[in-house]
N, C-alpha and C. Protein backbone atom coordinates (compact mmCIF):
# COMPACT_ATOMS: atom_id res chain seq x y z
N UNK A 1 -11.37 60.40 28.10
CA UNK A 1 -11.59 60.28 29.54
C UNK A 1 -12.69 59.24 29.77
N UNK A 2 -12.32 58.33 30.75
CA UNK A 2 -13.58 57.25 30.97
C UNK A 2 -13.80 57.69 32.74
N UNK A 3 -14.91 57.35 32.75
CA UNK A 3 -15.37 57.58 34.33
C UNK A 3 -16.41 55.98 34.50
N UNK A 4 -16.08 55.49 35.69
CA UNK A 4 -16.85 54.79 35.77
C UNK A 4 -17.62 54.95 37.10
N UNK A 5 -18.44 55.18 37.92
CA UNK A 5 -18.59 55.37 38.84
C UNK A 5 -20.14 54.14 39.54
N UNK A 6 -20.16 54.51 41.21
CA UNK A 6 -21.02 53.53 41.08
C UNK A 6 -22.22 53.35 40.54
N UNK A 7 -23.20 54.66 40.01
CA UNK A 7 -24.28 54.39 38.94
C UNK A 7 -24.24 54.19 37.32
N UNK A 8 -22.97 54.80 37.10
CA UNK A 8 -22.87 55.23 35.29
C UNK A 8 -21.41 54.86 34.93
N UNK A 9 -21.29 54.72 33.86
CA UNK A 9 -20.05 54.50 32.83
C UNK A 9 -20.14 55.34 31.58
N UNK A 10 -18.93 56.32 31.92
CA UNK A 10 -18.71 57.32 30.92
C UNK A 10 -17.84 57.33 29.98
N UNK A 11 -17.93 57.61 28.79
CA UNK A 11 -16.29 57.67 28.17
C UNK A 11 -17.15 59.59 27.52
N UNK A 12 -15.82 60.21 27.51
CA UNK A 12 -16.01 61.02 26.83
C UNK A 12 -14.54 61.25 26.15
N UNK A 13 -14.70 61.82 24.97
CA UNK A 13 -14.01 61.62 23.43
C UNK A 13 -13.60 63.19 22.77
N UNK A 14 -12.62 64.04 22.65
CA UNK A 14 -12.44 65.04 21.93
C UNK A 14 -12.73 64.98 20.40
N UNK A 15 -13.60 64.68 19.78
CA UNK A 15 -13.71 64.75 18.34
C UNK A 15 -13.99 65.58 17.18
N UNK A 16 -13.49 66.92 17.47
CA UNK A 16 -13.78 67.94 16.62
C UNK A 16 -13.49 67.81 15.61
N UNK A 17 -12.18 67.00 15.16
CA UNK A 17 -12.07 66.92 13.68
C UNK A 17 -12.62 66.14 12.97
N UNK A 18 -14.07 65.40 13.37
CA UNK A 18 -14.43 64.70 13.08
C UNK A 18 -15.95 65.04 12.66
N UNK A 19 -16.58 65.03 11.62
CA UNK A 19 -18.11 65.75 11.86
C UNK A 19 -18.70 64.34 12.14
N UNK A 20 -20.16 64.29 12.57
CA UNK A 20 -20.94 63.30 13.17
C UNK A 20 -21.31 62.10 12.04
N UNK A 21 -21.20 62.04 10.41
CA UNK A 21 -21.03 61.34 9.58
C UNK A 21 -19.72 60.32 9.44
N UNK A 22 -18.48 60.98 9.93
CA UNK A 22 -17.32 60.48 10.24
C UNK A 22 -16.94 59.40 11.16
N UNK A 23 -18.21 59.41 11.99
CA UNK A 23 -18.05 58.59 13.32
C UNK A 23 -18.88 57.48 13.55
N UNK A 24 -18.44 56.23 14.07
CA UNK A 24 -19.23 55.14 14.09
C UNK A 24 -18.95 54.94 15.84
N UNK A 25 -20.21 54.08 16.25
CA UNK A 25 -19.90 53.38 17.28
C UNK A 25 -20.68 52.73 17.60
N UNK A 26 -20.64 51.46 17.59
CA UNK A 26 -20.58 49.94 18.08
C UNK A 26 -20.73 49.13 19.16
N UNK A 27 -21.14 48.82 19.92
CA UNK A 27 -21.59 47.79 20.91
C UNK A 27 -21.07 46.33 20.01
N UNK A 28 -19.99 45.98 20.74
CA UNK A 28 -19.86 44.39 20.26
C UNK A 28 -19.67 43.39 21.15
N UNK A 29 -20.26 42.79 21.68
CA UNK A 29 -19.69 41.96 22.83
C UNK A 29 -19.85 42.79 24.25
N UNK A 30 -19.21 42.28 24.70
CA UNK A 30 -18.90 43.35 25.87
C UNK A 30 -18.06 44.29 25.57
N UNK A 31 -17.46 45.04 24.68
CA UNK A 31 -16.99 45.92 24.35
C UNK A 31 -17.65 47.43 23.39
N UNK A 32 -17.40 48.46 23.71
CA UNK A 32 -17.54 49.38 22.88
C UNK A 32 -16.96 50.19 21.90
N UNK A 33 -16.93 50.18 20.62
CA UNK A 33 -15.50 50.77 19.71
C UNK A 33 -16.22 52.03 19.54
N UNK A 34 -15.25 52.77 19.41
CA UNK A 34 -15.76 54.41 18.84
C UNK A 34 -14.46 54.54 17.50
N UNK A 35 -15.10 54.51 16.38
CA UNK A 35 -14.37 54.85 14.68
C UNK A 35 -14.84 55.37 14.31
N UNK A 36 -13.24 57.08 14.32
CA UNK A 36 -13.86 58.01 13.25
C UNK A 36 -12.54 58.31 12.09
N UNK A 37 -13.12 58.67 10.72
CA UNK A 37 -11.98 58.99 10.08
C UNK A 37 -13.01 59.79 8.44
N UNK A 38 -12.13 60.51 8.43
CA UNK A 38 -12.22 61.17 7.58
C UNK A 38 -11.26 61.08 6.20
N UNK A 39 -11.96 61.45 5.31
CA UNK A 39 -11.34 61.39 3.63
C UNK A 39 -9.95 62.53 3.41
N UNK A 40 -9.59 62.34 2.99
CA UNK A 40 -8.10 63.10 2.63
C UNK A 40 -8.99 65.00 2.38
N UNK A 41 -8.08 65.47 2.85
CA UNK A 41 -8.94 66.78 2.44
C UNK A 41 -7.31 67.59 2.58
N UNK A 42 -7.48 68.72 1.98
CA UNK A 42 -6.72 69.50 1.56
C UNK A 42 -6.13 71.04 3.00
N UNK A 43 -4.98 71.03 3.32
CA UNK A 43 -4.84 71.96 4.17
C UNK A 43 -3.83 72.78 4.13
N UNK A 44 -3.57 74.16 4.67
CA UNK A 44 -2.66 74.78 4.37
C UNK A 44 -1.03 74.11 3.93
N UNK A 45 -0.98 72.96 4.16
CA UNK A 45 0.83 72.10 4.53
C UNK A 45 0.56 70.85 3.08
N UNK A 46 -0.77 70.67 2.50
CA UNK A 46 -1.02 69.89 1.79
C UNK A 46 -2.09 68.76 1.69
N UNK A 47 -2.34 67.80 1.97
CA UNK A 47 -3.11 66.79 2.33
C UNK A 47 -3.29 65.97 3.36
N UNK A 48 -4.03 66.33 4.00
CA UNK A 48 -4.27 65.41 5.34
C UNK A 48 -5.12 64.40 5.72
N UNK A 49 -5.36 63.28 6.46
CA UNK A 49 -6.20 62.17 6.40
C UNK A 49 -6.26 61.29 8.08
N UNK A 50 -7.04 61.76 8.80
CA UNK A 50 -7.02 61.50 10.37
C UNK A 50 -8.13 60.07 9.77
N UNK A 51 -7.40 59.10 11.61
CA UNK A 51 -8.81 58.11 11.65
C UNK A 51 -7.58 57.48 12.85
N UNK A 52 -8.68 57.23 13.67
CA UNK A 52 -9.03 56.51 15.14
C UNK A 52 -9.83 55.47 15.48
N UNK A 53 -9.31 54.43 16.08
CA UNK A 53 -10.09 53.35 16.76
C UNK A 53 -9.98 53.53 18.49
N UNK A 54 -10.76 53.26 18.63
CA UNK A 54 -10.83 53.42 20.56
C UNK A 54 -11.42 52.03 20.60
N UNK A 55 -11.12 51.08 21.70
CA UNK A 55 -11.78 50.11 22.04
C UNK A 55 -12.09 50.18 23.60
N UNK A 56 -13.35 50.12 24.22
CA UNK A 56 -13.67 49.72 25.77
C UNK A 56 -13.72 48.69 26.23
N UNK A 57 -13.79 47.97 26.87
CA UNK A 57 -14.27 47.19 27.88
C UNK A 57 -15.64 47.52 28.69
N UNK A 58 -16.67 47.63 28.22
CA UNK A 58 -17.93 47.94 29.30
C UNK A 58 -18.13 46.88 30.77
N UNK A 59 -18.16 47.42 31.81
CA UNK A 59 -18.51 46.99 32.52
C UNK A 59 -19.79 46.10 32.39
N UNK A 60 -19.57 44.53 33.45
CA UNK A 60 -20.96 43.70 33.56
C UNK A 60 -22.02 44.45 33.60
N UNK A 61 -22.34 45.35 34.56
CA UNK A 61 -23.21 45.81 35.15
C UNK A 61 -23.93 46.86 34.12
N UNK A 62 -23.35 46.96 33.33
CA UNK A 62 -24.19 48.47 32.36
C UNK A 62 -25.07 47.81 31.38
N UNK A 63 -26.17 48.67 32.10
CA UNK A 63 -27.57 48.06 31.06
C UNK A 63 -27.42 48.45 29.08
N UNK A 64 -27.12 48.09 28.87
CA UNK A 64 -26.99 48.12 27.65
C UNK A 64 -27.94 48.06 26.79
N UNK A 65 -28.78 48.37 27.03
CA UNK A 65 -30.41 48.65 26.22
C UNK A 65 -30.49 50.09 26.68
N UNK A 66 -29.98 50.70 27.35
CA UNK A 66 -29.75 52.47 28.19
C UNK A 66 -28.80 53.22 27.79
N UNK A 67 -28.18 52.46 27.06
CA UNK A 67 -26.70 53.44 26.68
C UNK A 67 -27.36 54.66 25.84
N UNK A 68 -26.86 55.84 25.57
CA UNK A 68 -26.71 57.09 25.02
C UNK A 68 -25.52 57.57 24.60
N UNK A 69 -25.56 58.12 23.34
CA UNK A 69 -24.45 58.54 22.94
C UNK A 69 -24.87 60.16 22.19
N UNK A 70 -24.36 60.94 22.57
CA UNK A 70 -24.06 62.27 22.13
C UNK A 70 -22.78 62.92 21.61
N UNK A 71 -23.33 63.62 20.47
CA UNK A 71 -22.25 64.78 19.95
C UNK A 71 -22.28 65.89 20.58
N UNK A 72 -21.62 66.85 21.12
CA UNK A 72 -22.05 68.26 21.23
C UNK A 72 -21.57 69.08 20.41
N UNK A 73 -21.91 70.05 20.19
CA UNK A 73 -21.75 71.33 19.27
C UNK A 73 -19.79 71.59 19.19
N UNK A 74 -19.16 71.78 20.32
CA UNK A 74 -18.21 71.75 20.32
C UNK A 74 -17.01 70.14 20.23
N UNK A 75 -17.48 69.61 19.75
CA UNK A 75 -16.86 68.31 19.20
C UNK A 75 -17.01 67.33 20.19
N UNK A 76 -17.65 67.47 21.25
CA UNK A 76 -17.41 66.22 22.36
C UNK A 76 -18.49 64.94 22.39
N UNK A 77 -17.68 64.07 21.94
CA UNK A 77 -18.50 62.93 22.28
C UNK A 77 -18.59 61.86 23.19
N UNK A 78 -20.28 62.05 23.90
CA UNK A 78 -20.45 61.85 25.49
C UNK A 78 -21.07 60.03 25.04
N UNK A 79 -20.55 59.00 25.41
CA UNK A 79 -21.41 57.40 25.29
C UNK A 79 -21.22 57.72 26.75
N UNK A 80 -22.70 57.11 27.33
CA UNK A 80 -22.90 56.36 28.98
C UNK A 80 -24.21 55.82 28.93
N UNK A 81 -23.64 55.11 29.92
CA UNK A 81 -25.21 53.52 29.83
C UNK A 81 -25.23 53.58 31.78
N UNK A 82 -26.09 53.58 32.01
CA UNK A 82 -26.47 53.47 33.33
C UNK A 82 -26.07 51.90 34.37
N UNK A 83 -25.67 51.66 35.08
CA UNK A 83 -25.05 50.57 35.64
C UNK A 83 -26.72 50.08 36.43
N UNK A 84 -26.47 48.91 36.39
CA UNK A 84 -27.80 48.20 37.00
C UNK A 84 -27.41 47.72 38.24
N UNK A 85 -27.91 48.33 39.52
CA UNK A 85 -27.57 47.90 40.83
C UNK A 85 -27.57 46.30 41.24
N UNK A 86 -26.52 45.49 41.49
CA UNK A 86 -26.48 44.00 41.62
C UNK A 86 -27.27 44.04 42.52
N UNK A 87 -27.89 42.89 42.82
CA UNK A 87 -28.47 42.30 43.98
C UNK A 87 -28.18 42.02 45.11
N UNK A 88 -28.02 42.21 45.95
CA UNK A 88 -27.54 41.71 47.40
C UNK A 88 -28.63 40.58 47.57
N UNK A 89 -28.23 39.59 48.02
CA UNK A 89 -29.15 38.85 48.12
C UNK A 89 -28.77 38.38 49.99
């Protein structure tokens, strides 16, 4: 889910199968990647092996020295950077 609204830019991310070692994320450009993946591990059906790339687009306006990124306890991972009010001039 991304929210952008007029103060903040949100993405939030379901990542439970992912523990917080699994997960990278990146500021490149004007873009934001979120990569997670995990090693082959063993499950009731046999062997399994997840991995995800997400790519954003950040908005001009998001201060990017403000961004935050959180895990929560229940797998959710919250990135938002605060939008910098343009100028009216």
């Amino acid at each position: 889910q991304v929210r952008s609204d007029r103060d903040k830019f949100t993405i939030m991310l379901d990542v439970k199968h992912f523990s917080p070692e699994d997960l990278s994320v990146k500021i490149i450009d004007d873009f934001v990647e979120i990569h997670g993946k995990h090693s082959e591990r063993q499950d009731d059906h046999g062997y399994i092996s997840r991995e995800f790339h997400r790519r954003y687009r950040l908005p001009a306006n998001v201060d990017q020295a403000a961004i935050t990124c959180s895990l929560s306890n229940d797998g959710m991972l919250t990135f938002s950077g605060p939008k910098v009010p343009s100028n009216m001039d």
